[in-house]
Protein backbone atom coordinates (compact mmCIF):
# COMPACT_ATOMS: atom_id res chain seq x y z
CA UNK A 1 0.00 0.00 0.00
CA UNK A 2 1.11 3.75 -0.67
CA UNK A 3 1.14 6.00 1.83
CA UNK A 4 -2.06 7.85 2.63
CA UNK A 5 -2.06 11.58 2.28
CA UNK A 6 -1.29 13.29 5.63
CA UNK A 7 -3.84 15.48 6.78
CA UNK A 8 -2.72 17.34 10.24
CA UNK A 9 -2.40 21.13 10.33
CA UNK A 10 -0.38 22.91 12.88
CA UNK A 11 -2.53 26.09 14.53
CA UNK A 12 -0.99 28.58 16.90
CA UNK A 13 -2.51 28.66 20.36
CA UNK A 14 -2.04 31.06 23.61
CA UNK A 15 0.24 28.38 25.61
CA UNK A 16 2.11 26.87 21.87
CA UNK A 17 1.14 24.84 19.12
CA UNK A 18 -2.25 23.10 18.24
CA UNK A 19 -1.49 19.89 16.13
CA UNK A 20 -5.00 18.98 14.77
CA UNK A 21 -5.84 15.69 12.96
CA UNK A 22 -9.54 14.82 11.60
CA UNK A 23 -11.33 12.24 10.12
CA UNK A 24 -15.28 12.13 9.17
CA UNK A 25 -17.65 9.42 9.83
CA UNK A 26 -21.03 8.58 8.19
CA UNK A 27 -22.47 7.92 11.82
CA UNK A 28 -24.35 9.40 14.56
CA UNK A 29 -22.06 11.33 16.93
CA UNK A 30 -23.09 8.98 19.73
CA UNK A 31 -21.64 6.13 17.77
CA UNK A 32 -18.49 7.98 17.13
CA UNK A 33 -18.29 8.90 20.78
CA UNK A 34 -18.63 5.13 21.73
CA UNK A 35 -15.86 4.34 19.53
CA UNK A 36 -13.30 7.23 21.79
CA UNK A 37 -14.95 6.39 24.94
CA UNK A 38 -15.91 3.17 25.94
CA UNK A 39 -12.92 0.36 26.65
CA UNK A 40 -13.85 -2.81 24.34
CA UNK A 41 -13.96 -0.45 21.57
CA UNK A 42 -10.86 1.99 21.98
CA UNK A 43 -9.47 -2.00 22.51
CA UNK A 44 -10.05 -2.08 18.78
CA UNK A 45 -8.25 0.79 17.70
CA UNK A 46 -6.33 1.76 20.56
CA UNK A 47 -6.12 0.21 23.53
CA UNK A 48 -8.12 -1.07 26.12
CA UNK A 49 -8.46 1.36 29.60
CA UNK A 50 -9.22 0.52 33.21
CA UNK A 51 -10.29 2.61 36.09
CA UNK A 52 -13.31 4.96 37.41
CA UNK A 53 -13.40 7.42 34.15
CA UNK A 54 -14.42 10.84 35.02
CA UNK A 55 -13.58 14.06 35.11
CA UNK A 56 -10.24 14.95 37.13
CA UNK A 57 -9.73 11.22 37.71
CA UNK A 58 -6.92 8.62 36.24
CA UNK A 59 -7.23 5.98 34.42
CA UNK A 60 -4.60 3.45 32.72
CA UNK A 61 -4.78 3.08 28.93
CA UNK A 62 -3.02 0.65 27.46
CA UNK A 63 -1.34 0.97 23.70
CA UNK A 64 -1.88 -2.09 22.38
CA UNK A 65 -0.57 -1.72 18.91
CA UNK A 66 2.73 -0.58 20.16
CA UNK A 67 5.92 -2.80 20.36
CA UNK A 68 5.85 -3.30 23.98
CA UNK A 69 2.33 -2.62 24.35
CA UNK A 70 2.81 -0.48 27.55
CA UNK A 71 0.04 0.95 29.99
CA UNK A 72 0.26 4.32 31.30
CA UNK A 73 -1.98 6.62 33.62
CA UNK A 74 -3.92 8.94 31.84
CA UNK A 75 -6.07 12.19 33.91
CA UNK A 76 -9.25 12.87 32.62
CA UNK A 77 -9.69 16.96 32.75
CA UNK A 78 -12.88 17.11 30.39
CA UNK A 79 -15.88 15.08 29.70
CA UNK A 80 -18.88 16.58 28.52
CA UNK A 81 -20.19 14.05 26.12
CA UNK A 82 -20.93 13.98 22.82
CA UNK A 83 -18.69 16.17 21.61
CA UNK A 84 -16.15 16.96 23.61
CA UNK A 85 -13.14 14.87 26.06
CA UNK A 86 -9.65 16.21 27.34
CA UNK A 87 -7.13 14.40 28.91
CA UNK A 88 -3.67 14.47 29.63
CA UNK A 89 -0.88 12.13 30.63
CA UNK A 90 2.50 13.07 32.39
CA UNK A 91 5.57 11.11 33.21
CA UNK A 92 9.52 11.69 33.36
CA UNK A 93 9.74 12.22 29.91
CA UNK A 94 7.29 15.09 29.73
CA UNK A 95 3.52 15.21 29.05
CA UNK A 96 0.89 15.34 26.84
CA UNK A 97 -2.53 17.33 26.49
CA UNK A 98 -4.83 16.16 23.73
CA UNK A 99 -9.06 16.76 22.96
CA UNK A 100 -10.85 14.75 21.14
CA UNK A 101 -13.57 17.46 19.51
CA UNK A 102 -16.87 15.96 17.95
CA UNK A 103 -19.46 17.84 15.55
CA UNK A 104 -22.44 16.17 13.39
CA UNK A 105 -23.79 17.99 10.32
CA UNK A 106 -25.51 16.16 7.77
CA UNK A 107 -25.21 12.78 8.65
CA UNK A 108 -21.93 13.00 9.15
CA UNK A 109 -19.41 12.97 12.14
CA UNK A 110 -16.41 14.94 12.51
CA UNK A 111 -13.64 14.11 14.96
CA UNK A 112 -11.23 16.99 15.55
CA UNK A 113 -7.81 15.15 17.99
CA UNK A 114 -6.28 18.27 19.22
CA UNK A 115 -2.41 17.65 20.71
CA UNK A 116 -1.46 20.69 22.26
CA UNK A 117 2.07 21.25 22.17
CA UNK A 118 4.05 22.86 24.04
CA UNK A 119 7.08 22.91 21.08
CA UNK A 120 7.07 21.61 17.54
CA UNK A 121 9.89 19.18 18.23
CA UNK A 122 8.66 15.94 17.59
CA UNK A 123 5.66 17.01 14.84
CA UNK A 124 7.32 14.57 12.63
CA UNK A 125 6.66 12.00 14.34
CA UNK A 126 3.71 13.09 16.16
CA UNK A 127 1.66 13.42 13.14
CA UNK A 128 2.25 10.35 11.51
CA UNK A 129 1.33 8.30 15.06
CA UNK A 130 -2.01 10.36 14.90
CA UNK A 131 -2.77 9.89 11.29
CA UNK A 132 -2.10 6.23 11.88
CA UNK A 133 -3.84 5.89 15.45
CA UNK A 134 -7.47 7.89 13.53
CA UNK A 135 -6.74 5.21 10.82
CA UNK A 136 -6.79 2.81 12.84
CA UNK A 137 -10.26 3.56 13.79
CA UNK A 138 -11.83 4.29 10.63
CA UNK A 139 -10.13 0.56 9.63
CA UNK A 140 -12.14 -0.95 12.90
CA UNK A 141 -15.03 1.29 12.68
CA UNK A 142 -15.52 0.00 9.16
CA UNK A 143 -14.51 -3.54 9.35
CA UNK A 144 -11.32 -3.13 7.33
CA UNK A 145 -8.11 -4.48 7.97
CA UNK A 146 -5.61 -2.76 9.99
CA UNK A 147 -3.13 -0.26 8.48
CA UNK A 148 0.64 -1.01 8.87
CA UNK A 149 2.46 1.52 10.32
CA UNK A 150 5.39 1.37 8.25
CA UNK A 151 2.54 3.21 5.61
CA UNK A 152 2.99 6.08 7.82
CA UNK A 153 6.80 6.80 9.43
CA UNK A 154 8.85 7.75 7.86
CA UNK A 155 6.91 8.59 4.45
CA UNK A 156 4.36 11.89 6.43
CA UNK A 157 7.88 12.78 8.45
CA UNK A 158 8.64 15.25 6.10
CA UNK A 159 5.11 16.86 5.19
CA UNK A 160 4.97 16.75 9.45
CA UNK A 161 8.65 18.58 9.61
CA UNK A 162 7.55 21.09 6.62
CA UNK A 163 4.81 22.62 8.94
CA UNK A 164 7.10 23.55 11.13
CA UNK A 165 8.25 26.32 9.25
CA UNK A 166 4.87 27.12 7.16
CA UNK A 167 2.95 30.03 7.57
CA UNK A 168 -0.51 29.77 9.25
CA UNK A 169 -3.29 30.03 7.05
């Protein structure tokens, strides 16, 4: 398989960088919610989670179609379902802060994942993981088989790296 065209932008925000990556569904919101929110079926895409979910608690998510397939605590800061969950994860190495944004017009359902950066180091990579991780649901969602990875990194590195220096549009 080629690899599919990368579709992240890079936004600026007040505290850094907004990497945004989106993908549309032909499904009730509620359906596409399920599929970010409830464990057997982030399992399928994902990784499976554990733990009381709600706002300003932990949880541990697992990434299951990583190498070592390693678990790590995750705080839930926003849940106001449909449309919108934030969460963030810290650890020695640093943290993250991503949203998951949902909007239905027409039929159609449009998931917004929103990584908040703090620098662009690490888009190149970034980008490609989320364009394969939103694949990855679209591929489970529809009953399809499972992207490879090696479709992703290193082939979107550079279209990732080249929005570094871009202009906003």
């Amino acid at each position: 398989m080629s690899s599919p065209p990368p579709t992240g932008r890079l936004f600026p925000a007040a505290d850094g960088t907004d990497l945004v990556v989106s993908r549309t569904f032909r499904a009730p919101i509620e359906d596409v919610w399920a599929s970010v929110t409830e464990s057997d079926r982030t399992a399928r895409w994902f990784g499976a989670w554990q733990g009381d979910a709600a706002p300003g608690r932990m949880i541990k998510v697992q990434m299951a179609f990583e190498e070592t397939e390693p678990w790590f605590d995750v705080r839930i800061d926003a849940c106001e379902p449909p449309r919108r969950l934030a969460v963030s994860t810290s650890d020695e190495s640093g943290g993250w802060r991503l949203e998951l944004l949902l909007s239905h017009a027409d039929g159609r359902t449009e998931l917004r994942l929103v990584h908040h950066l703090d620098t662009t180091d690490g888009v190149g990579e970034m980008g490609p993981g989320w364009e394969y991780y939103l694949d990855m649901l679209v591929a489970a969602r529809d009953g399809l088989p499972a992207p490879s990875f090696d479709d992703y990194l290193p082939a979107m590195k550079p279209y990732y790296e080249a929005l570094r220096t871009r202009p906003v549009d």
